[in-house]
C-alpha atoms as a PDB file:
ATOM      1  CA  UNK A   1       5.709   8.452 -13.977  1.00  0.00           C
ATOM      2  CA  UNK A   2       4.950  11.190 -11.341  1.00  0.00           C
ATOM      3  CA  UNK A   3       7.565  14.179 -11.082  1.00  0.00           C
ATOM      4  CA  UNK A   4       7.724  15.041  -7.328  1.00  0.00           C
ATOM      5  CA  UNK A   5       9.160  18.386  -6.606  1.00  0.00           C
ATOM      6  CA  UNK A   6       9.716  20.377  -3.259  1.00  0.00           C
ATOM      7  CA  UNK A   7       9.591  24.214  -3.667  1.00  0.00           C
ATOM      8  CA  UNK A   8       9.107  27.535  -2.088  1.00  0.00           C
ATOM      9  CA  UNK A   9       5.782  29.116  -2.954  1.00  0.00           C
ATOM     10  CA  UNK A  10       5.888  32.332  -5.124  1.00  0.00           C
ATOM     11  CA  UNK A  11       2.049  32.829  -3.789  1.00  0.00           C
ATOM     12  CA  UNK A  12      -0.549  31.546  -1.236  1.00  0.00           C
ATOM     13  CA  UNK A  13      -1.748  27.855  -1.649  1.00  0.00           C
ATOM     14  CA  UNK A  14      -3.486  25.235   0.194  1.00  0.00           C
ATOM     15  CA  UNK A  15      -2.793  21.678   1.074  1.00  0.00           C
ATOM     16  CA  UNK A  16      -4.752  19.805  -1.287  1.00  0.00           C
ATOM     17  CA  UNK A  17      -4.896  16.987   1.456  1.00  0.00           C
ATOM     18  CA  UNK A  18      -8.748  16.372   1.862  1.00  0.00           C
ATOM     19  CA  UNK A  19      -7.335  15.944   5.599  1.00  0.00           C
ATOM     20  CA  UNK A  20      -4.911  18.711   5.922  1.00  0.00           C
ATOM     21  CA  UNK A  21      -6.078  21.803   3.839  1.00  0.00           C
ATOM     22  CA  UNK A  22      -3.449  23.817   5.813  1.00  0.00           C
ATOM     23  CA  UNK A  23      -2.535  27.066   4.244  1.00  0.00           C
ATOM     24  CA  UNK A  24       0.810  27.132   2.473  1.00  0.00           C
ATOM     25  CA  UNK A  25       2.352  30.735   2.554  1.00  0.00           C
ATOM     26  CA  UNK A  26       4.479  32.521   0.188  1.00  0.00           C
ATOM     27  CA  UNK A  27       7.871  31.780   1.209  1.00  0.00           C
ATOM     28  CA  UNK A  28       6.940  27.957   3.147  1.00  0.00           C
ATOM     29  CA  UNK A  29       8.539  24.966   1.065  1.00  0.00           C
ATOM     30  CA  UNK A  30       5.677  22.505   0.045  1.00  0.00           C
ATOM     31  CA  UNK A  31       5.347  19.482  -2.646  1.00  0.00           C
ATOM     32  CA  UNK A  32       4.019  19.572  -5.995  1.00  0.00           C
ATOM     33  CA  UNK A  33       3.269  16.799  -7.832  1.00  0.00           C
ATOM     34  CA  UNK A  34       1.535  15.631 -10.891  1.00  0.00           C
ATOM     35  CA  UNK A  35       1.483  11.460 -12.038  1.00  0.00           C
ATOM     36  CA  UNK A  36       1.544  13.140 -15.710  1.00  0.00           C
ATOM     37  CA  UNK A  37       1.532  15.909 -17.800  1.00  0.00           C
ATOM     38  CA  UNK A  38      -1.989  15.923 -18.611  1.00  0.00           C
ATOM     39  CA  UNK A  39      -3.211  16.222 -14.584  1.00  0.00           C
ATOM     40  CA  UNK A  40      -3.462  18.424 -12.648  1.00  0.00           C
ATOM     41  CA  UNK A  41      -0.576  19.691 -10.823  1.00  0.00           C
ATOM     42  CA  UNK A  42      -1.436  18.408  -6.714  1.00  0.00           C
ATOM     43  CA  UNK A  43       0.285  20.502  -3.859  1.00  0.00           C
ATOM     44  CA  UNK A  44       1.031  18.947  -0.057  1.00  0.00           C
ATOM     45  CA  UNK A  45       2.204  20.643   2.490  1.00  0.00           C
ATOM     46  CA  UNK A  46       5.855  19.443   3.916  1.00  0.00           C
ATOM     47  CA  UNK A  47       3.366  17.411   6.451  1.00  0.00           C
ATOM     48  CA  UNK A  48       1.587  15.840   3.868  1.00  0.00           C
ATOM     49  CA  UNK A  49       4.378  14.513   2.035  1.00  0.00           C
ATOM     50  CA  UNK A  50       2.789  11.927  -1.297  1.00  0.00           C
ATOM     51  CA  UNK A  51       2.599   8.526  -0.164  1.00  0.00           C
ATOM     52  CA  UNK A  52       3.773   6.015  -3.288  1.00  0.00           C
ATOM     53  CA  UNK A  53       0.357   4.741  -3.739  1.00  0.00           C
ATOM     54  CA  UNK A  54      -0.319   8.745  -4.728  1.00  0.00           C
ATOM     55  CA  UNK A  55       2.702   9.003  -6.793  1.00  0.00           C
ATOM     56  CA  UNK A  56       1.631   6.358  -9.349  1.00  0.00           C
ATOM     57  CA  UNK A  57      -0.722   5.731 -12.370  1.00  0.00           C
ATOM     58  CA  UNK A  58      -1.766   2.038 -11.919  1.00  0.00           C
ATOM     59  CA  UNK A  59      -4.748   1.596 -10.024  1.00  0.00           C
ATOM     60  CA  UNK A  60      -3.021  -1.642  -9.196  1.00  0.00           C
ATOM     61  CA  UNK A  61       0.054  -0.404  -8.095  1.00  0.00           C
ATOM     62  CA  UNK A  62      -1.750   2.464  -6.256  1.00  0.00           C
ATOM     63  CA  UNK A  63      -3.781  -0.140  -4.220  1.00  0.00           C
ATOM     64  CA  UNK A  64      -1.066  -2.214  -3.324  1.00  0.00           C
ATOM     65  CA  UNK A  65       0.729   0.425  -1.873  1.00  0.00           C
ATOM     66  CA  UNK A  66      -2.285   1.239  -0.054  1.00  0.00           C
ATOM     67  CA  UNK A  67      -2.297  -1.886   1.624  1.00  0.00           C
ATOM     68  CA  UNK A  68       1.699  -2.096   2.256  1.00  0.00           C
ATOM     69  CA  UNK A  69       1.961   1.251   3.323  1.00  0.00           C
ATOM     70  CA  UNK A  70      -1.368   1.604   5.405  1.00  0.00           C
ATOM     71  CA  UNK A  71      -3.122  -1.787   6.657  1.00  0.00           C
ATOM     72  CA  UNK A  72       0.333  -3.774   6.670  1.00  0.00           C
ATOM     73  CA  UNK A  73       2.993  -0.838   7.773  1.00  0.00           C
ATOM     74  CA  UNK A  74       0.585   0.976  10.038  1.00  0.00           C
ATOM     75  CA  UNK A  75      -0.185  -2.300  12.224  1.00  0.00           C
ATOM     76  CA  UNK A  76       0.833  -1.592  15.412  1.00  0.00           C
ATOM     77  CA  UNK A  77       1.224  -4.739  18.611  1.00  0.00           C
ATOM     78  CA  UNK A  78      -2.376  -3.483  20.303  1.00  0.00           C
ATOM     79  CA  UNK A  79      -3.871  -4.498  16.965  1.00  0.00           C
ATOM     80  CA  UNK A  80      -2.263  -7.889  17.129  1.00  0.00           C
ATOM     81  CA  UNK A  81      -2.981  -8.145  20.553  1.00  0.00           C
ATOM     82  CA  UNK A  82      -6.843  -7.683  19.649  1.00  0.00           C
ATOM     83  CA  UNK A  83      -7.435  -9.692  16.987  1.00  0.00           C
ATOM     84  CA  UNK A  84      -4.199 -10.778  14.685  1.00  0.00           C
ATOM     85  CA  UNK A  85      -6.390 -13.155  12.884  1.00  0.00           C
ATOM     86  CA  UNK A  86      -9.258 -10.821  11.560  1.00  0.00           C
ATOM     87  CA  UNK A  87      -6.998  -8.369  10.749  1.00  0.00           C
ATOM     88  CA  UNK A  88      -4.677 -10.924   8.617  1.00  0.00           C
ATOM     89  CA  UNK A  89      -8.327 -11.992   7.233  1.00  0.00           C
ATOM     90  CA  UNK A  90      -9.218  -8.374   6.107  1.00  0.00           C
ATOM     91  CA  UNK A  91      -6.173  -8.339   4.296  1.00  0.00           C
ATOM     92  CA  UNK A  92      -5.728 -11.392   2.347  1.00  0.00           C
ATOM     93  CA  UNK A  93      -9.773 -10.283   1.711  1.00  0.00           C
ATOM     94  CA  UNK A  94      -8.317  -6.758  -0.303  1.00  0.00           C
ATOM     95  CA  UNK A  95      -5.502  -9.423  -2.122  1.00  0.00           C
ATOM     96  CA  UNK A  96      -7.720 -11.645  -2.901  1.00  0.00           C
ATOM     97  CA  UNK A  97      -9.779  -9.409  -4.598  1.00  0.00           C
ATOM     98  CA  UNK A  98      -7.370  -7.240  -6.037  1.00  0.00           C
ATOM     99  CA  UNK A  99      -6.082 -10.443  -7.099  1.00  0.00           C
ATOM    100  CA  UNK A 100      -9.209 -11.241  -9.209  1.00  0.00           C
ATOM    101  CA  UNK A 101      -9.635  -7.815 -10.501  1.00  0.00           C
ATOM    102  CA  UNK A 102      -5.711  -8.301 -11.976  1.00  0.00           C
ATOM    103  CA  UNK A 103      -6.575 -11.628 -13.450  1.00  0.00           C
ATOM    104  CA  UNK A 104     -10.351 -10.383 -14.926  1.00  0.00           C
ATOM    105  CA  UNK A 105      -8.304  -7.628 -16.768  1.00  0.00           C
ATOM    106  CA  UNK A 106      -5.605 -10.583 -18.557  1.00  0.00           C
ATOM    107  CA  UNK A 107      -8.680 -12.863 -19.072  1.00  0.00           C
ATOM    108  CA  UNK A 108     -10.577 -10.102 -21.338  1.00  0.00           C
ATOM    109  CA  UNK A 109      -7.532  -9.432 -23.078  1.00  0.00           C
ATOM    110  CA  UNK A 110      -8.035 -11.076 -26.533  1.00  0.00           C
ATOM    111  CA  UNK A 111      -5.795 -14.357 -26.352  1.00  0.00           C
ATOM    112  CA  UNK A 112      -3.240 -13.139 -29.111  1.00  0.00           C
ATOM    113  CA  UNK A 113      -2.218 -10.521 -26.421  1.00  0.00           C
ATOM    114  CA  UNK A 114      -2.182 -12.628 -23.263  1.00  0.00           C
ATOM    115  CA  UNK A 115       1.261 -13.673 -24.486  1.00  0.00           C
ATOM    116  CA  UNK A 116       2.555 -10.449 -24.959  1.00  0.00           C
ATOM    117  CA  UNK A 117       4.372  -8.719 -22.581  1.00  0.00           C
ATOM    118  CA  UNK A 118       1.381  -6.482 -20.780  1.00  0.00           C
ATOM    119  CA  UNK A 119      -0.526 -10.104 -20.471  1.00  0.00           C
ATOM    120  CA  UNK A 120       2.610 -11.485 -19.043  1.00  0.00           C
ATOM    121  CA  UNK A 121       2.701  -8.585 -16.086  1.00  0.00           C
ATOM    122  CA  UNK A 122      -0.605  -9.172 -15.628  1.00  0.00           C
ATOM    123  CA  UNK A 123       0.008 -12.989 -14.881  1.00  0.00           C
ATOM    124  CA  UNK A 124       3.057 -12.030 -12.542  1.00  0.00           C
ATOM    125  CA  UNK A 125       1.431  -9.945 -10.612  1.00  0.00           C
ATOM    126  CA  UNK A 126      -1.267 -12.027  -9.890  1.00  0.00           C
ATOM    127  CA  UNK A 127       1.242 -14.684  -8.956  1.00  0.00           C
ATOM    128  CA  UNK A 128       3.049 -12.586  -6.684  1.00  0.00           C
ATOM    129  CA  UNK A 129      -0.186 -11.300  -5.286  1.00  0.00           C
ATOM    130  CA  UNK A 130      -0.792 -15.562  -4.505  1.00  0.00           C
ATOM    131  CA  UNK A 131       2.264 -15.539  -3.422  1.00  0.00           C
ATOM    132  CA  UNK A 132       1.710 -12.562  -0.409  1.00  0.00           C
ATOM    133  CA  UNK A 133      -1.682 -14.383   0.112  1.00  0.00           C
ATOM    134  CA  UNK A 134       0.119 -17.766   0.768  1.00  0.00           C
ATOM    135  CA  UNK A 135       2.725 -15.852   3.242  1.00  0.00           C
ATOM    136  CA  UNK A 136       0.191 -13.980   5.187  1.00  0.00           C
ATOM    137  CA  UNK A 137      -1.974 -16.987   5.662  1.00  0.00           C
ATOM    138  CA  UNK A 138       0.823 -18.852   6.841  1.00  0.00           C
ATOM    139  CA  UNK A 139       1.824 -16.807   9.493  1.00  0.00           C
ATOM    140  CA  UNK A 140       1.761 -18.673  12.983  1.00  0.00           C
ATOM    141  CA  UNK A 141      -0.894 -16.607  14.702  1.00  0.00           C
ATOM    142  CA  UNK A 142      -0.984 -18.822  17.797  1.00  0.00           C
ATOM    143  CA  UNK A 143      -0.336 -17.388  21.645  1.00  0.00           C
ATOM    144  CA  UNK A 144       0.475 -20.612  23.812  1.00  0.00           C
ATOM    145  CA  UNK A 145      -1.207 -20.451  27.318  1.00  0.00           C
ATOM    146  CA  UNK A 146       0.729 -20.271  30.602  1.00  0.00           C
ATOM    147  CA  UNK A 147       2.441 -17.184  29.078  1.00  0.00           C
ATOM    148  CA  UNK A 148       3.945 -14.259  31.407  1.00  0.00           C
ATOM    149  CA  UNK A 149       2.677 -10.991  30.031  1.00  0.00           C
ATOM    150  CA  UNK A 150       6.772 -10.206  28.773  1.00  0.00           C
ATOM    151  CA  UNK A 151       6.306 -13.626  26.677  1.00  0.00           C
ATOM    152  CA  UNK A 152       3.270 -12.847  25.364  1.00  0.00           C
ATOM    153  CA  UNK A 153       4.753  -9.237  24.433  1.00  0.00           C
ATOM    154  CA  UNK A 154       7.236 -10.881  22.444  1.00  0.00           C
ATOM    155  CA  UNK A 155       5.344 -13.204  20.852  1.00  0.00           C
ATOM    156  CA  UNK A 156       3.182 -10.496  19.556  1.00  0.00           C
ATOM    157  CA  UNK A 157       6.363  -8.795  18.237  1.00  0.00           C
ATOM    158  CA  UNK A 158       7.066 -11.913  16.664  1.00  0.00           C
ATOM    159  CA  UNK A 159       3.839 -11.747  14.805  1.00  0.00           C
ATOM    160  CA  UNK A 160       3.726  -8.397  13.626  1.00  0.00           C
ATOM    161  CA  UNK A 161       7.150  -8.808  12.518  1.00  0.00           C
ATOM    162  CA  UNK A 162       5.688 -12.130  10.419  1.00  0.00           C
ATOM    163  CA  UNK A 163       3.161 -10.056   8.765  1.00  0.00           C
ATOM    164  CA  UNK A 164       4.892  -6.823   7.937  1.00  0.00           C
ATOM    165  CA  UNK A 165       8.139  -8.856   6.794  1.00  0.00           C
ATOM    166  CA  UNK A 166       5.102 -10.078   3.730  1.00  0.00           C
ATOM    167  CA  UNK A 167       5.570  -7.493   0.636  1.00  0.00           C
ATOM    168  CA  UNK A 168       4.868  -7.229  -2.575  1.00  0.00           C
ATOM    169  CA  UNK A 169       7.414  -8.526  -4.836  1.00  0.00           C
ATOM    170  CA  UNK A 170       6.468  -8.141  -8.859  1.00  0.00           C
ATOM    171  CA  UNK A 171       6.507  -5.560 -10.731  1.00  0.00           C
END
Protein backbone atom coordinates (compact mmCIF):
# COMPACT_ATOMS: atom_id res chain seq x y z
CA UNK A 1 0.00 0.00 0.00
CA UNK A 2 1.43 3.45 -1.03
CA UNK A 3 2.10 6.05 1.91
CA UNK A 4 1.21 9.49 0.43
CA UNK A 5 2.62 12.36 2.31
CA UNK A 6 2.50 16.25 1.73
CA UNK A 7 5.57 18.14 3.10
CA UNK A 8 7.69 21.19 3.02
CA UNK A 9 11.02 20.62 1.33
CA UNK A 10 14.18 20.85 3.58
CA UNK A 11 16.15 21.23 0.01
CA UNK A 12 15.66 21.80 -3.77
CA UNK A 13 13.75 19.03 -5.74
CA UNK A 14 12.06 18.49 -8.93
CA UNK A 15 8.70 17.26 -10.00
CA UNK A 16 9.31 13.86 -10.99
CA UNK A 17 6.25 14.30 -13.42
CA UNK A 18 7.76 13.30 -16.90
CA UNK A 19 5.23 16.28 -17.80
CA UNK A 20 5.81 18.75 -15.12
CA UNK A 21 9.55 18.66 -13.97
CA UNK A 22 8.83 22.01 -12.21
CA UNK A 23 11.33 22.93 -9.61
CA UNK A 24 10.22 22.42 -6.03
CA UNK A 25 12.00 24.98 -3.65
CA UNK A 26 13.06 24.72 -0.16
CA UNK A 27 10.25 25.91 1.78
CA UNK A 28 7.18 24.94 -1.21
CA UNK A 29 4.89 21.98 0.12
CA UNK A 30 5.04 19.05 -2.46
CA UNK A 31 4.01 15.12 -2.36
CA UNK A 32 6.10 12.25 -1.70
CA UNK A 33 5.17 9.03 -2.28
CA UNK A 34 6.43 5.55 -2.51
CA UNK A 35 3.81 2.21 -3.35
CA UNK A 36 6.44 0.37 -0.89
CA UNK A 37 9.29 0.38 1.08
CA UNK A 38 11.56 -1.11 -1.31
CA UNK A 39 10.91 1.87 -4.22
CA UNK A 40 11.93 4.59 -4.67
CA UNK A 41 10.58 7.46 -2.87
CA UNK A 42 8.52 9.67 -6.06
CA UNK A 43 8.03 13.53 -5.44
CA UNK A 44 5.01 15.74 -7.29
CA UNK A 45 4.64 18.99 -7.08
CA UNK A 46 1.19 20.29 -5.29
CA UNK A 47 0.08 20.44 -9.22
CA UNK A 48 0.89 17.09 -9.86
CA UNK A 49 -0.93 15.59 -7.15
CA UNK A 50 -0.68 11.11 -7.58
CA UNK A 51 -3.53 9.95 -9.44
CA UNK A 52 -4.84 6.35 -7.75
CA UNK A 53 -3.72 4.42 -10.67
CA UNK A 54 -0.01 5.83 -9.38
CA UNK A 55 -0.69 5.13 -5.84
CA UNK A 56 -1.08 1.34 -6.28
CA UNK A 57 0.92 -1.94 -6.84
CA UNK A 58 -1.41 -4.01 -9.12
CA UNK A 59 -0.82 -3.54 -12.60
CA UNK A 60 -4.49 -4.37 -12.72
CA UNK A 61 -5.69 -2.03 -10.41
CA UNK A 62 -3.28 0.62 -11.83
CA UNK A 63 -4.87 0.17 -15.34
CA UNK A 64 -8.25 0.32 -14.32
CA UNK A 65 -7.84 3.43 -12.75
CA UNK A 66 -6.27 4.56 -15.80
CA UNK A 67 -9.22 4.03 -17.69
CA UNK A 68 -11.83 5.38 -14.90
CA UNK A 69 -9.90 8.23 -14.12
CA UNK A 70 -8.61 9.22 -17.71
CA UNK A 71 -10.63 7.77 -20.86
CA UNK A 72 -14.01 7.47 -18.78
CA UNK A 73 -13.73 10.70 -16.24
CA UNK A 74 -11.93 12.92 -18.70
CA UNK A 75 -14.77 12.50 -21.51
CA UNK A 76 -16.03 15.63 -22.07
CA UNK A 77 -19.80 16.35 -24.42
CA UNK A 78 -17.54 17.51 -27.73
CA UNK A 79 -16.18 13.97 -27.57
CA UNK A 80 -19.64 12.51 -27.49
CA UNK A 81 -20.75 14.82 -29.88
CA UNK A 82 -17.93 13.44 -32.35
CA UNK A 83 -18.07 10.06 -32.14
CA UNK A 84 -19.77 8.45 -28.76
CA UNK A 85 -19.63 5.13 -30.38
CA UNK A 86 -15.81 4.76 -31.22
CA UNK A 87 -14.93 6.13 -28.20
CA UNK A 88 -17.29 3.56 -26.12
CA UNK A 89 -15.53 0.96 -28.68
CA UNK A 90 -11.93 1.99 -27.62
CA UNK A 91 -12.89 1.36 -24.27
CA UNK A 92 -14.65 -1.82 -23.94
CA UNK A 93 -11.35 -2.66 -26.48
CA UNK A 94 -8.77 -1.80 -23.13
CA UNK A 95 -11.60 -4.06 -20.85
CA UNK A 96 -11.72 -6.51 -22.96
CA UNK A 97 -8.28 -7.03 -23.00
CA UNK A 98 -7.45 -6.27 -19.63
CA UNK A 99 -10.12 -8.65 -19.13
CA UNK A 100 -8.18 -11.52 -20.82
CA UNK A 101 -4.91 -10.62 -19.37
CA UNK A 102 -6.87 -11.07 -15.66
CA UNK A 103 -8.29 -14.37 -16.71
CA UNK A 104 -4.72 -15.72 -18.56
CA UNK A 105 -3.10 -15.02 -15.08
CA UNK A 106 -6.09 -17.47 -13.01
CA UNK A 107 -5.88 -19.96 -15.95
CA UNK A 108 -1.92 -20.56 -15.40
CA UNK A 109 -2.44 -20.76 -11.87
CA UNK A 110 -2.05 -24.52 -11.07
CA UNK A 111 -5.78 -25.74 -10.47
CA UNK A 112 -5.23 -26.53 -6.63
CA UNK A 113 -4.89 -22.67 -6.31
CA UNK A 114 -7.68 -21.45 -8.58
CA UNK A 115 -9.89 -22.16 -5.56
CA UNK A 116 -8.03 -20.32 -3.23
CA UNK A 117 -8.67 -17.02 -2.41
CA UNK A 118 -6.05 -15.06 -4.96
CA UNK A 119 -7.80 -17.41 -7.84
CA UNK A 120 -11.10 -16.34 -6.52
CA UNK A 121 -10.14 -12.34 -6.98
CA UNK A 122 -8.93 -13.14 -10.04
CA UNK A 123 -12.38 -14.65 -11.19
CA UNK A 124 -14.25 -11.53 -9.63
CA UNK A 125 -12.55 -9.22 -11.21
CA UNK A 126 -12.88 -10.54 -14.41
CA UNK A 127 -16.59 -10.76 -13.77
CA UNK A 128 -16.91 -7.33 -12.78
CA UNK A 129 -14.71 -6.29 -15.64
CA UNK A 130 -17.83 -8.33 -17.93
CA UNK A 131 -19.91 -6.73 -16.03
CA UNK A 132 -18.56 -2.80 -17.01
CA UNK A 133 -18.23 -4.30 -20.58
CA UNK A 134 -21.98 -5.32 -20.60
CA UNK A 135 -22.96 -1.65 -19.14
CA UNK A 136 -20.92 0.32 -21.52
CA UNK A 137 -22.13 -1.60 -24.48
CA UNK A 138 -25.51 -1.09 -23.47
CA UNK A 139 -25.57 2.40 -23.34
CA UNK A 140 -28.25 3.99 -25.77
CA UNK A 141 -25.92 5.87 -28.07
CA UNK A 142 -28.70 6.94 -30.44
CA UNK A 143 -29.47 10.92 -31.39
CA UNK A 144 -33.14 10.90 -32.91
CA UNK A 145 -33.44 13.29 -35.97
CA UNK A 146 -35.63 16.41 -36.03
CA UNK A 147 -33.71 17.46 -32.87
CA UNK A 148 -33.27 21.35 -31.88
CA UNK A 149 -29.62 21.88 -31.11
CA UNK A 150 -30.81 22.38 -26.95
CA UNK A 151 -32.28 18.64 -27.40
CA UNK A 152 -29.53 17.34 -28.90
CA UNK A 153 -27.32 19.09 -26.05
CA UNK A 154 -29.14 17.21 -23.61
CA UNK A 155 -29.20 14.15 -25.08
CA UNK A 156 -25.51 14.20 -25.25
CA UNK A 157 -25.50 14.96 -21.49
CA UNK A 158 -27.59 12.10 -21.16
CA UNK A 159 -24.97 9.96 -22.74
CA UNK A 160 -21.98 10.98 -21.12
CA UNK A 161 -23.75 10.73 -17.97
CA UNK A 162 -24.59 6.81 -19.18
CA UNK A 163 -21.03 6.12 -19.66
CA UNK A 164 -19.27 7.79 -16.79
CA UNK A 165 -22.13 6.52 -14.31
CA UNK A 166 -20.18 2.69 -15.58
CA UNK A 167 -17.34 1.93 -12.79
CA UNK A 168 -15.52 -0.57 -11.63
CA UNK A 169 -17.02 -2.45 -8.89
CA UNK A 170 -14.67 -5.56 -7.48
CA UNK A 171 -12.06 -5.49 -5.65
Amino acid sequence: MATLKKQKARKEYECSNSRCKKPIKVGDEYYRFSQSRFQPLRILCLACKPTRSQMTGSEFLSTMYAIEDGDIAGLSVEAIADDAQSFVEGIVGQLEELRDETEEKRDNMPESLQDAPTGEMLQGRVDSVDEMISELEDVDLEIEEGLTEEEKAERYEEILQAIQDVCYNGE
